[in-house]
N, C-alpha and C. Protein backbone atom coordinates (compact mmCIF):
# COMPACT_ATOMS: atom_id res chain seq x y z
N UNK A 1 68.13 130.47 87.41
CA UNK A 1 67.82 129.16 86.84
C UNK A 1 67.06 128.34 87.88
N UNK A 2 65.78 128.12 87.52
CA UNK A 2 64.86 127.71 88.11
C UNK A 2 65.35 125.81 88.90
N UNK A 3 65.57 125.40 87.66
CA UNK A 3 66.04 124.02 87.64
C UNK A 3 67.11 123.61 88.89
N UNK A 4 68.31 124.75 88.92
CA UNK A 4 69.19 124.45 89.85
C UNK A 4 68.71 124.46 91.13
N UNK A 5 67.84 125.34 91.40
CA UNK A 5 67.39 125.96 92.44
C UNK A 5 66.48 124.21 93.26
N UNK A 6 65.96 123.64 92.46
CA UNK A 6 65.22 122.39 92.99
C UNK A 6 66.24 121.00 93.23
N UNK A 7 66.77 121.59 92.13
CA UNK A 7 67.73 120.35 92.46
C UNK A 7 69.17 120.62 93.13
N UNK A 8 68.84 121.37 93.79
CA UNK A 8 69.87 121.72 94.79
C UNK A 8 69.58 122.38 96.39
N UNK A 9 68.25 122.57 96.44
CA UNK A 9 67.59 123.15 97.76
C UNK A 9 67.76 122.41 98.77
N UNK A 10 68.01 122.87 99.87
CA UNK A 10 68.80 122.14 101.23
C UNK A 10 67.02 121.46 101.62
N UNK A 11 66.98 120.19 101.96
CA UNK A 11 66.23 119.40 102.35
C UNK A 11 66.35 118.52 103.53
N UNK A 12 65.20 117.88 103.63
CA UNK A 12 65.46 116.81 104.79
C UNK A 12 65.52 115.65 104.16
N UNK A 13 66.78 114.72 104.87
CA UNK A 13 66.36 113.13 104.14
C UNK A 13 65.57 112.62 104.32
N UNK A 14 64.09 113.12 105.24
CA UNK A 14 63.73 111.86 105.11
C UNK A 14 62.74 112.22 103.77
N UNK A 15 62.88 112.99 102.96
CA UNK A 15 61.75 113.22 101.78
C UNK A 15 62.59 111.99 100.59
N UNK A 16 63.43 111.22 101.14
CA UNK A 16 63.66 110.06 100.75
C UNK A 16 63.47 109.18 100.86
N UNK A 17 62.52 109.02 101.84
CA UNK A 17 62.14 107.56 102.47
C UNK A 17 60.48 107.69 102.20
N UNK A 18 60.06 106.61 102.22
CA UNK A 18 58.19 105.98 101.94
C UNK A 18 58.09 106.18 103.00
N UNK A 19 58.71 105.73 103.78
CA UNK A 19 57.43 105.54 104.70
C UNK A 19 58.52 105.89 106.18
N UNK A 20 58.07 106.49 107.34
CA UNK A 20 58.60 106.60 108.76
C UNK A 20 57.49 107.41 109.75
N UNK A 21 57.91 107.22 110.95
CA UNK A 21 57.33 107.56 112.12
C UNK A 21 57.74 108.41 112.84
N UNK A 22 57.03 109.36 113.18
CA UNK A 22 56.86 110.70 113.64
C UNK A 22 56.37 110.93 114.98
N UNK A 23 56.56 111.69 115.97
CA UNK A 23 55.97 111.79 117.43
C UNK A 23 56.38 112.91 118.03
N UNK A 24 55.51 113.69 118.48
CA UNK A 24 55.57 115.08 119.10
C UNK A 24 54.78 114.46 120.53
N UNK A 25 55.51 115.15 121.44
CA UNK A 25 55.25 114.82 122.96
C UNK A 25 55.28 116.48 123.64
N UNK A 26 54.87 116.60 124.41
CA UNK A 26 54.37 117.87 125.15
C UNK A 26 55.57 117.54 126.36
N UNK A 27 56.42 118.43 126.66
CA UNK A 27 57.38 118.78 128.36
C UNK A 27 56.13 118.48 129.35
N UNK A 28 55.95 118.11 130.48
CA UNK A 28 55.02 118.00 131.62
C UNK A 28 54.17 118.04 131.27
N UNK A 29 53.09 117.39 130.40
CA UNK A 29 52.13 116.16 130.51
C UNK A 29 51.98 115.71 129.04
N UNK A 30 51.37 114.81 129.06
CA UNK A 30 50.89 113.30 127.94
C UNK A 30 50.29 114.30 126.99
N UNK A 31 49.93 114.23 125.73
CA UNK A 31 48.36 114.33 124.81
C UNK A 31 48.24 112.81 124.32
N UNK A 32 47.18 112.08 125.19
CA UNK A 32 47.38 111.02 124.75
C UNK A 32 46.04 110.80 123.92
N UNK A 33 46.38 109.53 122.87
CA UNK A 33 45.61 109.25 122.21
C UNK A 33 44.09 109.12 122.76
N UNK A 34 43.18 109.67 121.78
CA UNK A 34 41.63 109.12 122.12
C UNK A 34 41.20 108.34 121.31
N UNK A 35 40.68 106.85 121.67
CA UNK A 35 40.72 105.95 120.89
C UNK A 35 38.84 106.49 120.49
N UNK A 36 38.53 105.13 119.72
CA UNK A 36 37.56 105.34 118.86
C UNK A 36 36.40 105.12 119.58
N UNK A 37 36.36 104.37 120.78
CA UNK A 37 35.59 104.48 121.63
C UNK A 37 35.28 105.59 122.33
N UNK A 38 36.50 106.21 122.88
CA UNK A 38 35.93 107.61 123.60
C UNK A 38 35.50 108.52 123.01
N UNK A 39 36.14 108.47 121.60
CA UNK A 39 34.83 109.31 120.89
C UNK A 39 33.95 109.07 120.95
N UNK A 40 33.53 107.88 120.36
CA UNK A 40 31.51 107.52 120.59
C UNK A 40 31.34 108.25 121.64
N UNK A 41 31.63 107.94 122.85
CA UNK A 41 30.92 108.45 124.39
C UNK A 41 31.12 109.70 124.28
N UNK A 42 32.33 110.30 123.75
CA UNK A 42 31.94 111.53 123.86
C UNK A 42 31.24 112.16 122.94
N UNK A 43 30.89 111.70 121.57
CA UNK A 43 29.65 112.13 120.23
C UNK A 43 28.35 111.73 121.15
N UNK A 44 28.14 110.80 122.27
CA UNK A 44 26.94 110.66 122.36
C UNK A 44 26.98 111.14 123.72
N UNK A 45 27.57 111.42 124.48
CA UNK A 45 27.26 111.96 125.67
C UNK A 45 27.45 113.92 125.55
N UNK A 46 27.61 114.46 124.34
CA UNK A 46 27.85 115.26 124.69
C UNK A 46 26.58 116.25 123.13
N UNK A 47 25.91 114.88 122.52
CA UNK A 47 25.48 114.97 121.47
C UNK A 47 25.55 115.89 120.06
N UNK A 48 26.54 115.63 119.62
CA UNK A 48 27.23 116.04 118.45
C UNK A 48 26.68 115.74 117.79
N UNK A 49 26.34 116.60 116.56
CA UNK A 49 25.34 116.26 115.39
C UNK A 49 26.57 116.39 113.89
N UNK A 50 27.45 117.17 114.51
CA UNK A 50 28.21 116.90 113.41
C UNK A 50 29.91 117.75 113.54
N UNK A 51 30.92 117.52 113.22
CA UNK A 51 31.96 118.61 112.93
C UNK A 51 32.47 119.40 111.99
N UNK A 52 32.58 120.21 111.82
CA UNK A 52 33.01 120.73 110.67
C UNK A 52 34.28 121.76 110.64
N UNK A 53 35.48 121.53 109.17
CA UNK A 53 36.66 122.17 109.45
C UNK A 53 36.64 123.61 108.75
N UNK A 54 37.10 124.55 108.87
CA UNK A 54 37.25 125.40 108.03
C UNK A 54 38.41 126.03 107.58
N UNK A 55 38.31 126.61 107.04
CA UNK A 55 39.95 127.44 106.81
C UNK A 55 40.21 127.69 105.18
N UNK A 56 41.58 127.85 105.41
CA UNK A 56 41.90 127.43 103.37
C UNK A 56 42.67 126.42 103.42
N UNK A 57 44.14 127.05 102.86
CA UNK A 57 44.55 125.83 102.13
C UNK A 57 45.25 124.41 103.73
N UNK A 58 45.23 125.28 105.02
CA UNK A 58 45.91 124.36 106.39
C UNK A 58 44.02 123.82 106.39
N UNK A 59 43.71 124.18 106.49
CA UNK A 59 42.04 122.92 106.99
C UNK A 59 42.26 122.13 106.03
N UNK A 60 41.88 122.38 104.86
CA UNK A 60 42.15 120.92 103.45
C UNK A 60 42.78 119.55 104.12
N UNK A 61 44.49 119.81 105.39
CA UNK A 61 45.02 119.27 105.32
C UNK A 61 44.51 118.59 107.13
N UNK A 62 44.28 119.22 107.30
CA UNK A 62 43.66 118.64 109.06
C UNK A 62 42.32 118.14 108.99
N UNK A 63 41.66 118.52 107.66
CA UNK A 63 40.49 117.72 107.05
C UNK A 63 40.54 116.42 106.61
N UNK A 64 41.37 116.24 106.23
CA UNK A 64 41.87 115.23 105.88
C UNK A 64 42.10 114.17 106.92
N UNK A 65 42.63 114.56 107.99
CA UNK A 65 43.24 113.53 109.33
C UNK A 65 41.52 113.83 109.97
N UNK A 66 40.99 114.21 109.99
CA UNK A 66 39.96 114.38 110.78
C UNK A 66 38.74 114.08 110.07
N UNK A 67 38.57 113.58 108.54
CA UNK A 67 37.62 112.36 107.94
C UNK A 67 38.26 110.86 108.52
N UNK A 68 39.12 110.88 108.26
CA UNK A 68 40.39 109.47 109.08
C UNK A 68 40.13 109.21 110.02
N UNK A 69 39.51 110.35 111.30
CA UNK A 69 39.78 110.28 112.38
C UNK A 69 38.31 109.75 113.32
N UNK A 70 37.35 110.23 112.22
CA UNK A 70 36.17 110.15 112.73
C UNK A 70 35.08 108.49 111.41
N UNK A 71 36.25 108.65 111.09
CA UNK A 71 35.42 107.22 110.39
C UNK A 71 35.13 106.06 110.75
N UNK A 72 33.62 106.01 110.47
CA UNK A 72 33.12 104.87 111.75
C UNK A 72 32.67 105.45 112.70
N UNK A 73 32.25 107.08 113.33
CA UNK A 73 31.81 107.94 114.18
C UNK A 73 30.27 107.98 113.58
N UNK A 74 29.42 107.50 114.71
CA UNK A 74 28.29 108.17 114.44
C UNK A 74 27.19 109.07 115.10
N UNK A 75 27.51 109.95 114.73
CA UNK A 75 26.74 111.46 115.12
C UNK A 75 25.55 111.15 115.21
N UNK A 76 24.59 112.14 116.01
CA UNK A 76 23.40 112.15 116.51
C UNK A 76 22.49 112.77 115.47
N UNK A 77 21.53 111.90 114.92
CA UNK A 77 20.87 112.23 113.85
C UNK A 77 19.75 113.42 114.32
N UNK A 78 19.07 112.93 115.55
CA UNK A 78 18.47 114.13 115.98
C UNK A 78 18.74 115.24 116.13
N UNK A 79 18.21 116.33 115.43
CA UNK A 79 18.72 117.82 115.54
C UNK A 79 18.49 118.83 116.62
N UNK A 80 17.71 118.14 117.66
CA UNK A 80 17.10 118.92 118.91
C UNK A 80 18.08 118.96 119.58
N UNK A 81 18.56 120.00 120.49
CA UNK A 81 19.88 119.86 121.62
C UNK A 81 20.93 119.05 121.29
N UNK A 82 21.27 119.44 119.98
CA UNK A 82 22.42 118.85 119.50
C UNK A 82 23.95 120.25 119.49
N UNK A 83 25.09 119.55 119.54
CA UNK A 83 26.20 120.44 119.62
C UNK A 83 26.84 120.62 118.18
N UNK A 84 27.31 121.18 117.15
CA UNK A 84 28.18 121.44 116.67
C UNK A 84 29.41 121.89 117.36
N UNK A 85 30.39 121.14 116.22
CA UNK A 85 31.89 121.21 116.64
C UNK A 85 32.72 121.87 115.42
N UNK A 86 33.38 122.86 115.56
CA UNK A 86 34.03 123.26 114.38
C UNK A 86 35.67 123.56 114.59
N UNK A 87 36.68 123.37 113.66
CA UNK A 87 37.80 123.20 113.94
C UNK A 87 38.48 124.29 112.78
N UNK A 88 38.44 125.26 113.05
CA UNK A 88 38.77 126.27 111.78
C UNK A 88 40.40 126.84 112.18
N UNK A 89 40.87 127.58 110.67
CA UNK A 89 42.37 127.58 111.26
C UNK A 89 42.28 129.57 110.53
N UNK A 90 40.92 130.08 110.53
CA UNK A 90 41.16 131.27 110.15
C UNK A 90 41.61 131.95 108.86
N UNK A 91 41.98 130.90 108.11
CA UNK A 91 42.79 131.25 106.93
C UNK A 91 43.80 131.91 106.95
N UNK A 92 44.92 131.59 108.49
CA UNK A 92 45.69 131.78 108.33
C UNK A 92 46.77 130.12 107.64
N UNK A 93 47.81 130.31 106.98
CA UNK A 93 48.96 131.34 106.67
C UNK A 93 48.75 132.87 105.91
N UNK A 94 48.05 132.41 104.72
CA UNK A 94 47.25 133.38 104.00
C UNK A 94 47.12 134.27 104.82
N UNK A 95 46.41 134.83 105.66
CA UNK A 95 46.07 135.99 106.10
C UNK A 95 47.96 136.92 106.12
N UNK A 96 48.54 136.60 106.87
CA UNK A 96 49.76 137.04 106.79
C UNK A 96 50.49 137.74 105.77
N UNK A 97 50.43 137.46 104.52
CA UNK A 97 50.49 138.22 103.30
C UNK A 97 49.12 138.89 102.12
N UNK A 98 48.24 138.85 103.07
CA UNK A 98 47.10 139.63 102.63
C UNK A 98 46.54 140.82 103.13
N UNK A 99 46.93 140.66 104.60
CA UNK A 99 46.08 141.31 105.66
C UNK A 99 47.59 142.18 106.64
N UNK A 100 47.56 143.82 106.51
CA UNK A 100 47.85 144.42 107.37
C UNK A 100 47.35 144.24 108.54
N UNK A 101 48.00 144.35 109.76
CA UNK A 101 48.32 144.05 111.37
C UNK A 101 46.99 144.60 111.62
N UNK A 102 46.78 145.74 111.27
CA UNK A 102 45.45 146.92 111.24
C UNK A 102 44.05 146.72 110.75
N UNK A 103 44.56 146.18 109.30
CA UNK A 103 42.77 145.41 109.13
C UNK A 103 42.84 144.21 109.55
N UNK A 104 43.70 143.24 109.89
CA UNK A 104 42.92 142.29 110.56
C UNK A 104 42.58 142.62 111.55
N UNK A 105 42.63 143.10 112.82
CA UNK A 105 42.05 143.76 113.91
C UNK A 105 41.04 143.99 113.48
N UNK A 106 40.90 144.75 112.59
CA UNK A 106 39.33 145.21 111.80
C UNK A 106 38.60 144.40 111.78
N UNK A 107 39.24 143.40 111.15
CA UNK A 107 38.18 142.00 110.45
C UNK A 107 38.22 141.38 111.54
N UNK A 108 38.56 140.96 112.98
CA UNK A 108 38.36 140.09 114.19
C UNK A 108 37.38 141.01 114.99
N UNK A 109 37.45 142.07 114.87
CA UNK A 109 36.48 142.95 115.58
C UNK A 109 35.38 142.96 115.01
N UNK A 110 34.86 142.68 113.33
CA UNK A 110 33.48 143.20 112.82
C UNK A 110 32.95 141.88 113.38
N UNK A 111 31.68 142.12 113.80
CA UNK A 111 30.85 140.76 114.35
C UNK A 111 30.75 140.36 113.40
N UNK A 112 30.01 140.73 112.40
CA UNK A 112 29.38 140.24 110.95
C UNK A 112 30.16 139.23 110.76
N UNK A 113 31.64 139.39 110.63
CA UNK A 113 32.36 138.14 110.17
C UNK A 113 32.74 137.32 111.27
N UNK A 114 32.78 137.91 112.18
CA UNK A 114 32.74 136.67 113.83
C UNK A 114 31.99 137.29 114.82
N UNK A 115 30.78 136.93 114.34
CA UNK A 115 29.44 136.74 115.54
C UNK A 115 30.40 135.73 116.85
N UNK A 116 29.30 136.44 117.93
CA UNK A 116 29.07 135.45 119.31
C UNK A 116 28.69 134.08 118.77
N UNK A 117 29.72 133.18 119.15
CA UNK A 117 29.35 131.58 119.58
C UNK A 117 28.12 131.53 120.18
N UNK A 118 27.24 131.03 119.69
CA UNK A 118 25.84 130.53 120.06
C UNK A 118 26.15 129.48 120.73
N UNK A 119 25.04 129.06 121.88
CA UNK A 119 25.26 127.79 123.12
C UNK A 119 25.11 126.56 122.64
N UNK A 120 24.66 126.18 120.74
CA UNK A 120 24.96 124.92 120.47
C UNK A 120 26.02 124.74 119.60
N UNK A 121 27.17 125.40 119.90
CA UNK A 121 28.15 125.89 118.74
C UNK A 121 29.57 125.70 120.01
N UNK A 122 30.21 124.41 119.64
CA UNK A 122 31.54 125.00 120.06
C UNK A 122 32.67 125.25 118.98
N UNK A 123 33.50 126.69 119.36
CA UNK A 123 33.94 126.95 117.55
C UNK A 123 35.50 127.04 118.65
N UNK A 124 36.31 126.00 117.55
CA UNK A 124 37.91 125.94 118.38
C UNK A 124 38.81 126.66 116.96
N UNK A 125 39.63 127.06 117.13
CA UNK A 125 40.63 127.48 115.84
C UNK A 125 42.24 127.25 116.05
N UNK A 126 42.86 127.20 115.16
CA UNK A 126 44.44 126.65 115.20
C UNK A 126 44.86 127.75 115.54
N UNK A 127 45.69 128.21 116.48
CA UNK A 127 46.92 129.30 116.39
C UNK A 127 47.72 128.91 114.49
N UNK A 128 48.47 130.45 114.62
CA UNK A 128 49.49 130.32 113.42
C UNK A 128 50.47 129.18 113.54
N UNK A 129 51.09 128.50 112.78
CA UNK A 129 52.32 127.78 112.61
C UNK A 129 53.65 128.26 112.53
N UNK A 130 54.24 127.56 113.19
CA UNK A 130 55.67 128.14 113.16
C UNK A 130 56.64 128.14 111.95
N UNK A 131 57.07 128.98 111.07
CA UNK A 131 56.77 129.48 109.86
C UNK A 131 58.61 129.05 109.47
N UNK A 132 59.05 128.01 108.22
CA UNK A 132 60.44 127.86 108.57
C UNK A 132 61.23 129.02 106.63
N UNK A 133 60.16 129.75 105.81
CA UNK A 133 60.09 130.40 105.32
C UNK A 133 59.58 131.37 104.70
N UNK A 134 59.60 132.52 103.33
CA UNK A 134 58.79 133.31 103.52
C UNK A 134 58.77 133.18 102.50
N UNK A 135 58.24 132.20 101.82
CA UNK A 135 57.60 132.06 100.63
C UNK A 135 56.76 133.13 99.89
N UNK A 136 56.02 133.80 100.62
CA UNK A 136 55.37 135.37 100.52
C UNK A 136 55.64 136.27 101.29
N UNK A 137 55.71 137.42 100.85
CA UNK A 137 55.96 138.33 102.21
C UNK A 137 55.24 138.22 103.17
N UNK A 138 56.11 138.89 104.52
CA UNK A 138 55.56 139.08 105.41
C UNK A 138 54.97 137.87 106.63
N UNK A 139 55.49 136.54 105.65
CA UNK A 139 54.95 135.45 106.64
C UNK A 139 56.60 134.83 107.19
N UNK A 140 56.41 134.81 108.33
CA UNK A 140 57.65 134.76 109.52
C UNK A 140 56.78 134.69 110.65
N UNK A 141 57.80 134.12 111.77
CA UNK A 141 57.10 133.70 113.04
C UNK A 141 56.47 134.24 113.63
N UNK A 142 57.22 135.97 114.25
CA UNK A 142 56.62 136.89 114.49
C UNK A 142 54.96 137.36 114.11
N UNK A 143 55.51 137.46 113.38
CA UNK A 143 53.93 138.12 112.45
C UNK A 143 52.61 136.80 112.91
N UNK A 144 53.05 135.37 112.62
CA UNK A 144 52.16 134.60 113.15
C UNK A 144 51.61 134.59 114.09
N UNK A 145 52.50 134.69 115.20
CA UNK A 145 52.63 135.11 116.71
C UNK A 145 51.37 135.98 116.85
N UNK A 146 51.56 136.90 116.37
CA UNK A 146 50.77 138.55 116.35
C UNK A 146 50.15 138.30 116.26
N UNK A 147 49.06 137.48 115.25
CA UNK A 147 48.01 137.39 114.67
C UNK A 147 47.23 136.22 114.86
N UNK A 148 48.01 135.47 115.95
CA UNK A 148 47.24 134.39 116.53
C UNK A 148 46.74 135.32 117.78
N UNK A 149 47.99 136.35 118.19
CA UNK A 149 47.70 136.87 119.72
C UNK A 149 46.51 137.69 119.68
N UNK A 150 46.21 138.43 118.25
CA UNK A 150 44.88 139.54 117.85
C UNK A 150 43.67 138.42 117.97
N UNK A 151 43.79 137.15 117.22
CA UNK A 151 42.55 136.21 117.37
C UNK A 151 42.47 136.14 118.73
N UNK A 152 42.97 135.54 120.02
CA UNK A 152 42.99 135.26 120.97
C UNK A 152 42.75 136.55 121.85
N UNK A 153 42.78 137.63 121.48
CA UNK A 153 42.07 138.99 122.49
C UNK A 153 41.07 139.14 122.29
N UNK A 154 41.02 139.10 120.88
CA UNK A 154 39.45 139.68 119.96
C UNK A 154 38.70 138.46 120.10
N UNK A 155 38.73 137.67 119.76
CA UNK A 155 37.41 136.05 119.65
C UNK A 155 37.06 135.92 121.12
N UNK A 156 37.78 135.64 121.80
CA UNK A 156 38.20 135.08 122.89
C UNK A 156 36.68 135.65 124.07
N UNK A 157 36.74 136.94 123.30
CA UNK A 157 35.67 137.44 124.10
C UNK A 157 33.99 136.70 123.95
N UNK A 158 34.07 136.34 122.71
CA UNK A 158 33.02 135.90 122.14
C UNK A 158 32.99 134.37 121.85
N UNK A 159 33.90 133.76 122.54
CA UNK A 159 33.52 132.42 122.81
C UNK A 159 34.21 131.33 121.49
N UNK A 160 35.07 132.44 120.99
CA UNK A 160 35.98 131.48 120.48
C UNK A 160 37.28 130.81 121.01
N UNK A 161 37.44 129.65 120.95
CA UNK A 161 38.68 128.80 121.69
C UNK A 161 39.93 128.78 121.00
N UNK A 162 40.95 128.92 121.73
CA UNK A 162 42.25 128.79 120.76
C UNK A 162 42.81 127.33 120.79
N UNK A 163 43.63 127.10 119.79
CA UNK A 163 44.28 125.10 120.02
C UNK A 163 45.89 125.73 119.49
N UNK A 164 46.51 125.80 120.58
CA UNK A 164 47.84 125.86 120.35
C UNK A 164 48.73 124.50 119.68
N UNK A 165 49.63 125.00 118.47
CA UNK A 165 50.28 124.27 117.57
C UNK A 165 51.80 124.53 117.32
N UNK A 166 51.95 125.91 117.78
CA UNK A 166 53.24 126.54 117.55
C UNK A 166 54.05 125.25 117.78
N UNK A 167 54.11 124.67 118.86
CA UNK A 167 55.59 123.90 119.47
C UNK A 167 55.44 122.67 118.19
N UNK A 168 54.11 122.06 118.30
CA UNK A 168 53.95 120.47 117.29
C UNK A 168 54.49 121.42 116.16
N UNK A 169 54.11 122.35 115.43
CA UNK A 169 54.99 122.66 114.07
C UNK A 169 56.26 122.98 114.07
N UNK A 170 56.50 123.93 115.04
CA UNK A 170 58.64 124.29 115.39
C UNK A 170 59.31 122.54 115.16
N UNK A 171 58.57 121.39 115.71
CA UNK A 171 59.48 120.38 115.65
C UNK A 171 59.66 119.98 114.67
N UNK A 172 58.33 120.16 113.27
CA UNK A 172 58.26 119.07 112.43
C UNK A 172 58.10 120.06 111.34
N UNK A 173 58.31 121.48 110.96
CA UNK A 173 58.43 122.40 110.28
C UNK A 173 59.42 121.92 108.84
N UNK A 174 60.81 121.51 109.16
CA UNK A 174 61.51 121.34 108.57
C UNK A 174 61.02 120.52 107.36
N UNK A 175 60.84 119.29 108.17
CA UNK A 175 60.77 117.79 107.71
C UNK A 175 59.54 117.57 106.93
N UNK A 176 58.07 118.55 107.41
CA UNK A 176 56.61 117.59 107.02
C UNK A 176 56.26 118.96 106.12
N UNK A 177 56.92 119.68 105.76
CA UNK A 177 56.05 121.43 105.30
C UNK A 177 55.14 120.03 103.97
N UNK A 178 54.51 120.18 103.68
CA UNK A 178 53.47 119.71 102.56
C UNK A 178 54.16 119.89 101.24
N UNK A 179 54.37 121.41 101.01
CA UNK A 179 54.38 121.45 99.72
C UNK A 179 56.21 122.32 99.70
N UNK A 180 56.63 121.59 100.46
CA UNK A 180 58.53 122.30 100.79
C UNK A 180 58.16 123.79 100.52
N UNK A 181 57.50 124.35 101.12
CA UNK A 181 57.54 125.71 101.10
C UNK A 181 57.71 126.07 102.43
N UNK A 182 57.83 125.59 103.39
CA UNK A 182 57.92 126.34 105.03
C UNK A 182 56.66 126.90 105.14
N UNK A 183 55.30 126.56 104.81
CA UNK A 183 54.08 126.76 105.28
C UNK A 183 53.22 125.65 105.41
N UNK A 184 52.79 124.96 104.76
CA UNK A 184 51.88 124.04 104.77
C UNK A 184 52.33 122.68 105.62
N UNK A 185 52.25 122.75 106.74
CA UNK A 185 52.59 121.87 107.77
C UNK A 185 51.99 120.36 107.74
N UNK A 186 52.62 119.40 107.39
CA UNK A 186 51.39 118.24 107.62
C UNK A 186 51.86 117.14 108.35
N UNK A 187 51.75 116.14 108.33
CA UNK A 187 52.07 114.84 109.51
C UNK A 187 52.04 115.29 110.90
N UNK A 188 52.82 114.80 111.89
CA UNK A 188 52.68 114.99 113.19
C UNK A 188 51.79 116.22 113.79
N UNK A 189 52.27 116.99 112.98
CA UNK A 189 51.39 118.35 113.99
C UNK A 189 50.25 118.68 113.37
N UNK A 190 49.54 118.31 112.18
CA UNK A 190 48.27 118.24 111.75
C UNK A 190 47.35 117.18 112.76
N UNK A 191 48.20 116.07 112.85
CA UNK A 191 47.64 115.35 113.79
C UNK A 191 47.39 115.91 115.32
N UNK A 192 48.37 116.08 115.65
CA UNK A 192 48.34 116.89 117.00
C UNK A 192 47.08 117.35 117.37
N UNK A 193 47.18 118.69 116.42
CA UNK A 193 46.21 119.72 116.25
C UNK A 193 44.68 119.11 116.37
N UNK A 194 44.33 117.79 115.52
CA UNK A 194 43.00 117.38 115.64
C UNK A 194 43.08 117.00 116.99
N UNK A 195 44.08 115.84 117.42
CA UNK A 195 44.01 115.37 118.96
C UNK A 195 43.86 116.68 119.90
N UNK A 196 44.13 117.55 119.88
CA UNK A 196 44.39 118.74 120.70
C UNK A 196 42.82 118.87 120.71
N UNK A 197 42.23 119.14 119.64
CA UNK A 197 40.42 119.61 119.35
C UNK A 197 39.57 118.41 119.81
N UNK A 198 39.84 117.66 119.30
CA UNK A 198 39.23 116.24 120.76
C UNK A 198 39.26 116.43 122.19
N UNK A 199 40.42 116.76 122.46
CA UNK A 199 40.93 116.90 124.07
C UNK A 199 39.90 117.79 124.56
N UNK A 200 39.90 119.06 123.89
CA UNK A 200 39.17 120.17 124.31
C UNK A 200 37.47 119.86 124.33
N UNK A 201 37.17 119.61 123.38
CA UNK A 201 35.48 119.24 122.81
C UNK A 201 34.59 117.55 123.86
N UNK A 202 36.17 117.00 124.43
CA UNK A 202 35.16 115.85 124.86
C UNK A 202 36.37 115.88 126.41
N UNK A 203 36.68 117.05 126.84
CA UNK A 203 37.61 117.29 128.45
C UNK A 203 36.38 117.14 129.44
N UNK A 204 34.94 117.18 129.47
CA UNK A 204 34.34 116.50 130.68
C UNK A 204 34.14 114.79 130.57
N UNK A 205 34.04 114.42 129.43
CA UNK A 205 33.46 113.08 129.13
C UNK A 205 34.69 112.25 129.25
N UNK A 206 36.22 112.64 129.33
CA UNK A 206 37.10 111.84 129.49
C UNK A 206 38.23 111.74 130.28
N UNK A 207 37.36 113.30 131.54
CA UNK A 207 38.27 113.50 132.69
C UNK A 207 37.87 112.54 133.33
């Protein structure tokens, strides 16, 4: 009985409350905020023509904080020696119940589907999330683990960046999953995750 099952599923209180405040902090050092200014300096000192997110259904949701985040940002209209910025999450959770351990290796190894980072291209991607069910098979921590660790051998060579998330989701897994499924992670550590891709994309302009 479908019915019981919702109205009885162990939850968090706060999916009772409108409105509250959330904060993930890093053990030995800050991620501190970048206000709206250091972006400019860093969109114009580092000349960004534009960002873009990718993924499936986890980008939708870091897309989201990251139209928010950049509104009122204005990018370098000139297209000459300009940088792209991209913030992709791989399509993982998805991959996890689609993709044997074996063909994804496959699929991180064919260039075709991940060419070399070109020198006006910086391409960053989310590690997996820390997973609090298995809504589909096969998706559990482990397996995330794995398949962030295959992106990070395989890309890595070719100039793709990793943005670690595991810890911002283990805290807020419970409480923010999107759609109460133990996958779709949102509030604090969606946020994170964009601050994390700032940090990285503008670390000379705001050391």
């Amino acid at each position: 009985d479908c019915e019981w099952v919702l109205n009885h599923r162990w939850k968090t209180s706060l999916r009772k409350q409108d409105r509250w405040y959330g904060r993930w902090e890093q053990y030995g050092c800050d991620v501190m905020d970048v206000s709206t200014a250091d972006l400019q300096k860093c969109v114009d000192e580092r000349r960004i023509s534009k960002i873009e997110v990718r993924g499936a259904s986890i980008a939708e949701i870091l897309d989201g904080y990251m139209i928010q985040r950049t509104h009122g940002i204005k990018f370098v209209k000139d297209k000459n020696n300009t940088l792209t910025a991209i913030l992709d999450t791989l399509s993982l959770p998805h991959l996890l119940w689609h993709n044997s351990v074996a063909k994804q290796r496959s699929l991180f190894e064919d260039s075709s589907q991940f060419p070399p980072v070109p020198p006006t291209v910086e391409h960053y991607w989310v590690s997996g999330f820390y997973l609090t069910s298995e809504r589909e098979p096969h998706t559990y921590v482990d397996r995330s683990l794995q398949f962030s660790r295959l992106a990070e051998d395989i890309l890595g060579e070719r100039g793709y960046r990793p943005i670690n998330v595991l810890g911002p989701t283990a805290a807020f897994a419970y409480d923010t999953d999107g759609q109460a499924d133990g996958l779709h992670i949102s509030g604090p550590p969606a946020k994170v995750a964009v601050q994390k891709f700032f940090h990285h994309l503008c670390r000379d302009v705001l050391a």
